[in-house]
Protein backbone atom coordinates (compact mmCIF):
# COMPACT_ATOMS: atom_id res chain seq x y z
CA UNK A 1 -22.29 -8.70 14.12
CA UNK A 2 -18.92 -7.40 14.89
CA UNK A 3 -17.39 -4.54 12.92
CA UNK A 4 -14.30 -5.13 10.45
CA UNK A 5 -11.38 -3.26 10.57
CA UNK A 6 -11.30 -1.99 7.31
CA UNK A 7 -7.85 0.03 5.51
CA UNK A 8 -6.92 2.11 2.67
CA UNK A 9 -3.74 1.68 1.46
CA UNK A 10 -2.37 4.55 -1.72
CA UNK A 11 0.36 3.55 -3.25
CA UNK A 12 3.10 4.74 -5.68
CA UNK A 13 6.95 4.87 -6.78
CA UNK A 14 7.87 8.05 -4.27
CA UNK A 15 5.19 6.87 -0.90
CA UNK A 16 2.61 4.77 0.71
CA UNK A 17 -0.26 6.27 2.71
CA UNK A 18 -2.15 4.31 5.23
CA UNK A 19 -6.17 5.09 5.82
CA UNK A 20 -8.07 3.16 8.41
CA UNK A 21 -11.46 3.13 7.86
CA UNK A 22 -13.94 2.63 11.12
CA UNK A 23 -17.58 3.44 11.59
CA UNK A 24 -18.01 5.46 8.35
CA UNK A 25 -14.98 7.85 9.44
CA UNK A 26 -11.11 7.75 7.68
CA UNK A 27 -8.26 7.99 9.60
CA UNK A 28 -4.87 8.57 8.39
CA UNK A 29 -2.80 6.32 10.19
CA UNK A 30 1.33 6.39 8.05
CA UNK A 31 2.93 7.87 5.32
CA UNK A 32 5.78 5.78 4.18
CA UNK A 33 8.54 6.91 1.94
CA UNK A 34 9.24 5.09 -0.44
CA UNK A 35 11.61 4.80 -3.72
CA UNK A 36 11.14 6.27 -6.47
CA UNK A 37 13.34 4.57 -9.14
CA UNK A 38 13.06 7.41 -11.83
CA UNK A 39 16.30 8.91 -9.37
CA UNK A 40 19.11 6.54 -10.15
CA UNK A 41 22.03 7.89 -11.11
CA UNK A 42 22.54 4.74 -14.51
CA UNK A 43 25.99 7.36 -14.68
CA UNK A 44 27.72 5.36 -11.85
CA UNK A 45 29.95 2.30 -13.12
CA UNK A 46 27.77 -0.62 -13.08
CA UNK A 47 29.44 -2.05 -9.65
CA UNK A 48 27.97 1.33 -7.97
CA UNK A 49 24.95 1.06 -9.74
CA UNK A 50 24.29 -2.48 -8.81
CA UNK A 51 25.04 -1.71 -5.25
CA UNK A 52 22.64 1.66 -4.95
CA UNK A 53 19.78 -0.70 -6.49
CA UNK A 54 20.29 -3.34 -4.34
CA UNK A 55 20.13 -1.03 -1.17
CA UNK A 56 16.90 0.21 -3.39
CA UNK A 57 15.57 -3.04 -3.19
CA UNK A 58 16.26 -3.63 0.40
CA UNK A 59 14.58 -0.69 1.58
CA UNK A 60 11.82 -1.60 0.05
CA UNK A 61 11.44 -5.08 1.33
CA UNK A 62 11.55 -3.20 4.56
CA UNK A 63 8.39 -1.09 3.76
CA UNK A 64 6.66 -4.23 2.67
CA UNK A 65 7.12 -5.70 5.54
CA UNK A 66 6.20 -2.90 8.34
CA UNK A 67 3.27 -2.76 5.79
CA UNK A 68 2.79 -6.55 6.11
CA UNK A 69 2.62 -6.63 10.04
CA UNK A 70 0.80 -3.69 10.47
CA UNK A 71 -2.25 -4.84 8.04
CA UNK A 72 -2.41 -8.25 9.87
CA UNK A 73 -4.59 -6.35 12.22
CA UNK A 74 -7.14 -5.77 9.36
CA UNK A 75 -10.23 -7.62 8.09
CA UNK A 76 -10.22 -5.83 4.93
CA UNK A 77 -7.73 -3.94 2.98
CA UNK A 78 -8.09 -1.90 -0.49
CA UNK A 79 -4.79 -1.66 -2.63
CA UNK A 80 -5.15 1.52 -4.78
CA UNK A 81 -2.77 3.84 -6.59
CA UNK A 82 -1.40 4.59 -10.13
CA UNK A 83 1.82 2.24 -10.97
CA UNK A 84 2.51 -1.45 -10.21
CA UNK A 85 3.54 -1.17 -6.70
CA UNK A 86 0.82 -2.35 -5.54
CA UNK A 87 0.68 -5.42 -7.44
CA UNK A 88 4.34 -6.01 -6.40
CA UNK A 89 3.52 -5.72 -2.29
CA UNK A 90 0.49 -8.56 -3.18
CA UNK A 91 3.12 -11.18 -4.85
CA UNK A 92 5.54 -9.79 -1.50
CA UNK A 93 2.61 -10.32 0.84
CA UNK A 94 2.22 -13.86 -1.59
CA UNK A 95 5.39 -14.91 -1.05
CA UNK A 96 6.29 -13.72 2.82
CA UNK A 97 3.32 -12.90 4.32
CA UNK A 98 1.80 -15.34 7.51
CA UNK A 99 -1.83 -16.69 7.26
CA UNK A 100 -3.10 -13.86 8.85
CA UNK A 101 -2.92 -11.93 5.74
CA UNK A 102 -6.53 -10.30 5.52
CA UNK A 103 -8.67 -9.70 2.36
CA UNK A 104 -6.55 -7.99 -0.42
CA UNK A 105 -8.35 -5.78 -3.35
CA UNK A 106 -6.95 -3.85 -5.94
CA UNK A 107 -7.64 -0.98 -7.66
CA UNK A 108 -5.91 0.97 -10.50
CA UNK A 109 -6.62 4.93 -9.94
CA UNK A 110 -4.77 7.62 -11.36
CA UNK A 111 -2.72 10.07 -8.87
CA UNK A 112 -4.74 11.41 -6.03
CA UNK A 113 -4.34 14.38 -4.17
CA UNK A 114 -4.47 12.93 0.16
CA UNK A 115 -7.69 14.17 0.30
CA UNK A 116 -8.81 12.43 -2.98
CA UNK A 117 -7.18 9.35 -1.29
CA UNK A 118 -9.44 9.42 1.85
CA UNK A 119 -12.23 10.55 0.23
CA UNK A 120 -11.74 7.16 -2.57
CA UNK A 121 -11.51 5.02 0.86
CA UNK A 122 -14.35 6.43 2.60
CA UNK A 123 -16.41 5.84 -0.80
CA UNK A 124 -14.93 2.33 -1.55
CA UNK A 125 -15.77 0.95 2.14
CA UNK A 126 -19.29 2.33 2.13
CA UNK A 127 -20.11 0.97 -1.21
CA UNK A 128 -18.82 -2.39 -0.42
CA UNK A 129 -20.64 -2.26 2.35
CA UNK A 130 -24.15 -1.39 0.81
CA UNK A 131 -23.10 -3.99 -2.15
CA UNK A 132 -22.58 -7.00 0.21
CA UNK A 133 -25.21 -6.38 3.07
């Protein structure tokens, strides 16, 4: 039986932070900046507003998809964080992703210190393991 490749993905508004999981040891792997939305200036007139959220938007799109390509190398990956971001990099992954898009879970969690993060994936991964031996 081969091993998966296994990865821990936290997400949220500000960053994303990427935890491979191999042979019972996590590995941080990326932290990604992301946006955080709260920090628009809505005092701009609305052409300069629409423009800064577009360039939002874009930037983005581009995390989603260096996030995309890099979990194609994956067997199994856990979505977990606070907000919706995670659910809106699924319906990305949905909508752009190739069929090499590996399994996808999701978890709601509240906010997580890093080493609350690797310590969740570490825990996750070794009880799905355990529950589906």
């Amino acid at each position: 039986m081969t091993n998966k490749r296994k990865l821990g993905i936290w997400m949220c508004q500000s960053r994303i932070h990427m935890i491979e999981y191999n042979n019972e040891t996590p590995v941080d792997l990326d932290k990604i900046p992301c946006l955080d939305n709260t920090e628009l200036n809505t005092s701009l007139p609305i052409e300069s507003f629409s423009a800064v959220q577009k360039a939002e938007i874009f930037k983005k799109q581009q995390a989603y998809k260096k996030m995309a390509t890099q979990i194609a190398k994956y067997d199994e990956v856990i979505l977990f964080g606070p907000l919706d971001t995670k659910l809106e990099f699924q319906t990305y992954l949905q909508t752009n992703a190739d069929k090499n898009t590996p399994s996808i879970e999701i978890k709601q969690t509240e906010n997580m210190t890093e080493a609350e993060q690797v310590a969740f994936v570490q825990f996750h991964f070794l009880h799905h393991n355990r529950t589906n031996a």
